[in-house]
N, C-alpha and C. Protein backbone atom coordinates (compact mmCIF):
# COMPACT_ATOMS: atom_id res chain seq x y z
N UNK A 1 0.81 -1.21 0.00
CA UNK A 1 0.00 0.00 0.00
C UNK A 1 0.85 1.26 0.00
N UNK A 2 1.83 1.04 1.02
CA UNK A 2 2.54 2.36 0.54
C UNK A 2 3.35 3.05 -0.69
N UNK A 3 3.73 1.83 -1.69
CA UNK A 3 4.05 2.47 -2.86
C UNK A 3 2.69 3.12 -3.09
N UNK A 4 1.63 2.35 -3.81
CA UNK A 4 0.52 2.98 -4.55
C UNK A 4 0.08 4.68 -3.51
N UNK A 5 0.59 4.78 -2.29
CA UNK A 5 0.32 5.89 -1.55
C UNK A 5 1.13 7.22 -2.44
N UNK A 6 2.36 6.63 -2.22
CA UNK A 6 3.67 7.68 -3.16
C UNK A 6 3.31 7.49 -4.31
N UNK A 7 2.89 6.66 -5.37
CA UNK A 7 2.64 6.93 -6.54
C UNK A 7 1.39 8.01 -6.75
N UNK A 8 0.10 7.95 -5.89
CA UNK A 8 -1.02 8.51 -5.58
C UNK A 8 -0.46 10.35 -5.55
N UNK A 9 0.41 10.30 -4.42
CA UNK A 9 0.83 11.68 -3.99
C UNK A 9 2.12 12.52 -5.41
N UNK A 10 2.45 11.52 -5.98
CA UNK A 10 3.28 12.23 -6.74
C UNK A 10 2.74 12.75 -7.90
N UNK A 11 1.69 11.40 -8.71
CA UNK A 11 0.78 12.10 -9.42
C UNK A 11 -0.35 13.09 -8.93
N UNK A 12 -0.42 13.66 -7.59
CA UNK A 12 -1.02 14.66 -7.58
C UNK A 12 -0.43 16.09 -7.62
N UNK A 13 0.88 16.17 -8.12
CA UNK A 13 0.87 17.00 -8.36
C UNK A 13 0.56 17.50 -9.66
N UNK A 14 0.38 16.72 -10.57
CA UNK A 14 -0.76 17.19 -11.82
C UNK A 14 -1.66 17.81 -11.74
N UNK A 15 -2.34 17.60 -10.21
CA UNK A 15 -3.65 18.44 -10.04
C UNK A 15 -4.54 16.91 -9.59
N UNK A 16 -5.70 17.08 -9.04
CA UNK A 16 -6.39 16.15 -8.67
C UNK A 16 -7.02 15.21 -10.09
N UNK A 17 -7.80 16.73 -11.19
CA UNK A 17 -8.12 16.17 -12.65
C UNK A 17 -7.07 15.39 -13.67
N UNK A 18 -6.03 15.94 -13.28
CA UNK A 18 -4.96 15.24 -14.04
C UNK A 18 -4.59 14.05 -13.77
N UNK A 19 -4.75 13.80 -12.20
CA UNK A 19 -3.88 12.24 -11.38
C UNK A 19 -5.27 11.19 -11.97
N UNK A 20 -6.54 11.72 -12.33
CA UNK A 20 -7.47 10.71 -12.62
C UNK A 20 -7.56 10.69 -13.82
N UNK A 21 -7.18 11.68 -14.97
CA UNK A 21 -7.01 11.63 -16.16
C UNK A 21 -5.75 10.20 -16.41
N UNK A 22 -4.71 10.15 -15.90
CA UNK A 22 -4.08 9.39 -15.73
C UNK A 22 -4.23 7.76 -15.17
N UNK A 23 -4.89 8.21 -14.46
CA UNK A 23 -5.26 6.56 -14.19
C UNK A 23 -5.90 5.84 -14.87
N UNK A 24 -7.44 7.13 -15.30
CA UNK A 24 -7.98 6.74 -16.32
C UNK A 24 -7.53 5.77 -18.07
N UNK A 25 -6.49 6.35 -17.96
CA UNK A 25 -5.73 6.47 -19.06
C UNK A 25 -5.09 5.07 -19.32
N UNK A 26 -4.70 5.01 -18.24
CA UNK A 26 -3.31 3.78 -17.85
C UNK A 26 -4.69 2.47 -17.72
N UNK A 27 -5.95 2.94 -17.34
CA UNK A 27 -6.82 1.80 -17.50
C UNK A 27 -7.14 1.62 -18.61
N UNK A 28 -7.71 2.89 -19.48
CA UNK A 28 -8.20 2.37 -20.72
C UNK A 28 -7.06 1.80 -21.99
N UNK A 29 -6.28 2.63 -21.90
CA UNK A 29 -4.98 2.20 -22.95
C UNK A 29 -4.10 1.05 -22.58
N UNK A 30 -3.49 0.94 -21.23
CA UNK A 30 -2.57 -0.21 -21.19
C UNK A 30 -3.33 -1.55 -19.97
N UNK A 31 -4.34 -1.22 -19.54
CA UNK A 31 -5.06 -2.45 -18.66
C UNK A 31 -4.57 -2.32 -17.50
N UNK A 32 -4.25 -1.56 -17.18
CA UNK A 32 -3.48 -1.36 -15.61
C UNK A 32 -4.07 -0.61 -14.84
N UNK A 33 -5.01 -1.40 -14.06
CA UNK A 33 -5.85 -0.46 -12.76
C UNK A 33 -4.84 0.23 -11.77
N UNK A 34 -5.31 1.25 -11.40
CA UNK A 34 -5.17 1.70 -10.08
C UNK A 34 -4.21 0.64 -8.88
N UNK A 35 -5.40 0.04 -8.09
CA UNK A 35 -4.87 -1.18 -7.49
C UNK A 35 -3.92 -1.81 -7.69
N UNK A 36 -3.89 -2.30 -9.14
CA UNK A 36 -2.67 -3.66 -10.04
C UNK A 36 -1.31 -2.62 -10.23
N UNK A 37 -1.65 -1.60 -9.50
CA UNK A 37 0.01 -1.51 -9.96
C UNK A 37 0.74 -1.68 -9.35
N UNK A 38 0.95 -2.18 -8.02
CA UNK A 38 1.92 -2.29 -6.65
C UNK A 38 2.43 -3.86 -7.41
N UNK A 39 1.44 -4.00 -8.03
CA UNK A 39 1.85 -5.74 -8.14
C UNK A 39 2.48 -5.71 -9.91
N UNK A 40 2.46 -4.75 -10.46
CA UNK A 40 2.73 -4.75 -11.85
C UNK A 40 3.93 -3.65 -12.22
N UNK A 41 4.59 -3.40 -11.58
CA UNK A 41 5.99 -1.77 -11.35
C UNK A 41 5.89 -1.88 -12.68
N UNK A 42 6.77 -3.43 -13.45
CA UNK A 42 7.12 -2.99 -14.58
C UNK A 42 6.27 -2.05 -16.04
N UNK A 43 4.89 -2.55 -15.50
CA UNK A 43 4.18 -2.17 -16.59
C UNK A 43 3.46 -0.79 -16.37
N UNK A 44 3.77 -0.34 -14.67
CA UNK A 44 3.42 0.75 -14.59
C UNK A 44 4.85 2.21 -14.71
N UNK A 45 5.94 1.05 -14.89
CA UNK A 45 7.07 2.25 -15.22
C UNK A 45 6.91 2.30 -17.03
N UNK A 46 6.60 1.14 -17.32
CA UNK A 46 6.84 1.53 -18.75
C UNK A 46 5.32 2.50 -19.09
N UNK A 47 4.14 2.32 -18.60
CA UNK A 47 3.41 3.66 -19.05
C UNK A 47 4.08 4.62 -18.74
N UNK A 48 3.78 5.41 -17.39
CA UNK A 48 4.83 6.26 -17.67
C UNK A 48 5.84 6.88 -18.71
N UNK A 49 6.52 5.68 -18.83
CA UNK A 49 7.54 6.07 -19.82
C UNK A 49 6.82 6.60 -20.96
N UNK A 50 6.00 6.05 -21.55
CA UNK A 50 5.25 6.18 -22.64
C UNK A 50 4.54 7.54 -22.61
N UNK A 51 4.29 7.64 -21.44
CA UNK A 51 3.09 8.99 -21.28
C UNK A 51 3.50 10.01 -21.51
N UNK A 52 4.87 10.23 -20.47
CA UNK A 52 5.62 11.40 -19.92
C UNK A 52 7.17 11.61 -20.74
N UNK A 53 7.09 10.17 -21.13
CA UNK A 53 8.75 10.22 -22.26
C UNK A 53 9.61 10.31 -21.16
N UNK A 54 10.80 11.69 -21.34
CA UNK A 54 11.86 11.39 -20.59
C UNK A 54 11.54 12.33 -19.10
N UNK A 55 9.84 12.64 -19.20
CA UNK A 55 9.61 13.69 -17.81
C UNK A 55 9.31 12.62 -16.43
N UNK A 56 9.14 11.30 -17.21
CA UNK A 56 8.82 10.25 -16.38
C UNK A 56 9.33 10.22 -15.09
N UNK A 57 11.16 10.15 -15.40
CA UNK A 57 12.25 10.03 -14.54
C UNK A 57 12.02 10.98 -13.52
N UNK A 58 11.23 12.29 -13.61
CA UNK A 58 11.25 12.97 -12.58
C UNK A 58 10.25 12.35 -11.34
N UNK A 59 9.05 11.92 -12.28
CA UNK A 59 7.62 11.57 -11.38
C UNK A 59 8.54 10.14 -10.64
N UNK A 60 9.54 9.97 -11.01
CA UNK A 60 10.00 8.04 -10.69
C UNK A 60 10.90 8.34 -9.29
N UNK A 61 12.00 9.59 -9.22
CA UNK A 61 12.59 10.19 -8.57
C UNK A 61 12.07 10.85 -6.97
N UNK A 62 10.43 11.36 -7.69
CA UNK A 62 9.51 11.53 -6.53
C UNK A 62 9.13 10.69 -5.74
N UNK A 63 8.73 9.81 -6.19
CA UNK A 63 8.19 8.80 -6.13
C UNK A 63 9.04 7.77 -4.75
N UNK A 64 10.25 7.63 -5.40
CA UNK A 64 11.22 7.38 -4.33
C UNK A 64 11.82 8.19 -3.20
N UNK A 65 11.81 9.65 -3.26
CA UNK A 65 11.72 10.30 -2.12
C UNK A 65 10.87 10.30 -1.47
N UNK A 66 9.52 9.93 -1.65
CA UNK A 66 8.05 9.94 -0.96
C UNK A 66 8.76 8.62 0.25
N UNK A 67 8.87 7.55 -0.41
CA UNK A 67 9.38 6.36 -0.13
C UNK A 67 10.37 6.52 1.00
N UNK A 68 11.44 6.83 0.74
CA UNK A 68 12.71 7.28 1.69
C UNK A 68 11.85 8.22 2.74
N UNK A 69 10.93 8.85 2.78
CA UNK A 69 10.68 9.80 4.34
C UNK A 69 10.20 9.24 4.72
N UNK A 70 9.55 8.23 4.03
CA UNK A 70 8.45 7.81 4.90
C UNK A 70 8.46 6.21 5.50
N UNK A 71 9.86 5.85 4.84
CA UNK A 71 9.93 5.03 5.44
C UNK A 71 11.75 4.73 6.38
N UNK A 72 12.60 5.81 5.71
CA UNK A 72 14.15 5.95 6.20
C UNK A 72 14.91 5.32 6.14
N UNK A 73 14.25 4.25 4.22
CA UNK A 73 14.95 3.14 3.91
C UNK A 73 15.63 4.17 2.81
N UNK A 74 17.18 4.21 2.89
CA UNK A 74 17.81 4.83 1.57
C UNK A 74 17.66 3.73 0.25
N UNK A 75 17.57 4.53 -0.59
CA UNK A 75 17.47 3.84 -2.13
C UNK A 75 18.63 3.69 -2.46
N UNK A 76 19.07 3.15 -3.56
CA UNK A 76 20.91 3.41 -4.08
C UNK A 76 20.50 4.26 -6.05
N UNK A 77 20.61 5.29 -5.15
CA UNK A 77 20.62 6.22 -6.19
C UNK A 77 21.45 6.46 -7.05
N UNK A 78 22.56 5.81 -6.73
CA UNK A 78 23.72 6.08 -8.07
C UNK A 78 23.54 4.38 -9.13
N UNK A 79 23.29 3.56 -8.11
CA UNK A 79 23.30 2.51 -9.27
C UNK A 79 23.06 2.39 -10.26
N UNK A 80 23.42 0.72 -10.42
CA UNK A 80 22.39 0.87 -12.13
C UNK A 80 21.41 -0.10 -12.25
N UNK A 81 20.63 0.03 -10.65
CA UNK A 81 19.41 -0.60 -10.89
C UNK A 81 18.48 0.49 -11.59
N UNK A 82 17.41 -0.06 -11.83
CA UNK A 82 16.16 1.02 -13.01
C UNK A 82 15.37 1.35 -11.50
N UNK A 83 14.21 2.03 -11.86
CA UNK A 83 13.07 2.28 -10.65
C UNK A 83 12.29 1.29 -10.75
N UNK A 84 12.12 0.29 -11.26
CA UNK A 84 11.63 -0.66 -10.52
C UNK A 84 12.49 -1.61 -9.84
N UNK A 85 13.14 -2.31 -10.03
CA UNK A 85 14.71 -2.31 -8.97
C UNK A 85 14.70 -2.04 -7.72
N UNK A 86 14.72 -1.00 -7.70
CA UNK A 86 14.53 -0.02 -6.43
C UNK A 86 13.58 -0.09 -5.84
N UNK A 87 12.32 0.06 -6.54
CA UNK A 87 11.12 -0.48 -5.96
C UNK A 87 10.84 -1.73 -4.96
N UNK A 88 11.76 -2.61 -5.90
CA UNK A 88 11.34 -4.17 -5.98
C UNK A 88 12.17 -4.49 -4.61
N UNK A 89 13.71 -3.62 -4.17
CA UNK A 89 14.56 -3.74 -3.23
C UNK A 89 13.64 -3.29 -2.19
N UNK A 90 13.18 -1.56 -1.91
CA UNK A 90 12.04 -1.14 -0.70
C UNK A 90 11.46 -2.40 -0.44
N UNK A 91 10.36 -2.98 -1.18
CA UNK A 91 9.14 -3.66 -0.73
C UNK A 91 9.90 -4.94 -0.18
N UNK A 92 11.01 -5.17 -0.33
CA UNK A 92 11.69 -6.94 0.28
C UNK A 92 12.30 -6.02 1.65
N UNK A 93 12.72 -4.97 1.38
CA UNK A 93 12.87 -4.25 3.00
C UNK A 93 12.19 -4.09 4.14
N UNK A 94 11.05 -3.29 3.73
CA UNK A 94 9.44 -3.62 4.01
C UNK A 94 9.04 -4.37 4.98
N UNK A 95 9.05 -5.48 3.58
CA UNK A 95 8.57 -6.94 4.00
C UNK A 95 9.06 -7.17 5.59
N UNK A 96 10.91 -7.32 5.21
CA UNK A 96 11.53 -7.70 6.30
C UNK A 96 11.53 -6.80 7.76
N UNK A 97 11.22 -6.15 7.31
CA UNK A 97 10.97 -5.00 8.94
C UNK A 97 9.70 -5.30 9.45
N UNK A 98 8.63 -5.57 8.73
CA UNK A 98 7.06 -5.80 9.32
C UNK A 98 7.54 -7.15 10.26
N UNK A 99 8.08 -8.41 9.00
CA UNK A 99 7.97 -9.50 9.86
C UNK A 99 9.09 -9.46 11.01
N UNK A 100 9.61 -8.83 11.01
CA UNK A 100 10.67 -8.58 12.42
C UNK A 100 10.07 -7.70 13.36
N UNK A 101 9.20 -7.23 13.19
CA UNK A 101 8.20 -6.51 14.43
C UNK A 101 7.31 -6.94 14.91
């Protein structure tokens, strides 16, 4: 839930009409609900990509700072993992901190 939270908050800065124009979008054109995207990164980085071209990287960048405050897991920002990578690393972090609490 908390990615789809940071993805939620980053596309709002489009504006509220815009973050649903978008979802809208990503439902009707590529089949990717709302919901299915925590479970689908790859296909929700490649819309993106598609949507926004190379403005993507910024919304992907947000996206992961949302991530890092809120959770005070650092990303590895210089690598050469992609953002879903990174993604895919948070949520096994996550994981492992819930079940250790």
């Amino acid at each position: 839930m908390i990615i789809l939270e940071a993805i939620d908050e980053t596309l709002s800065i489009l504006g509220e009409k815009g973050k649903e124009a978008i979802y809208y979008f990503f439902e009707r054109e590529y089949l990717l609900e709302k919901q299915d995207i925590p479970s689908n990164l790859r296909k929700f980085h490649d819309c993106l990509q598609k949507v926004f071209g190379i403005g993507a990287n910024v919304l992907e960048r947000h996206i992961l700072n949302i991530l890092k405050n809120r959770t005070g897991i650092e990303t590895e920002t210089d690598s050469e993992m992609d953002f879903v990578e990174k993604l895919e690393n948070l949520r096994i972090i996550i994981r492992k901190r819930i079940s250790m609490a």
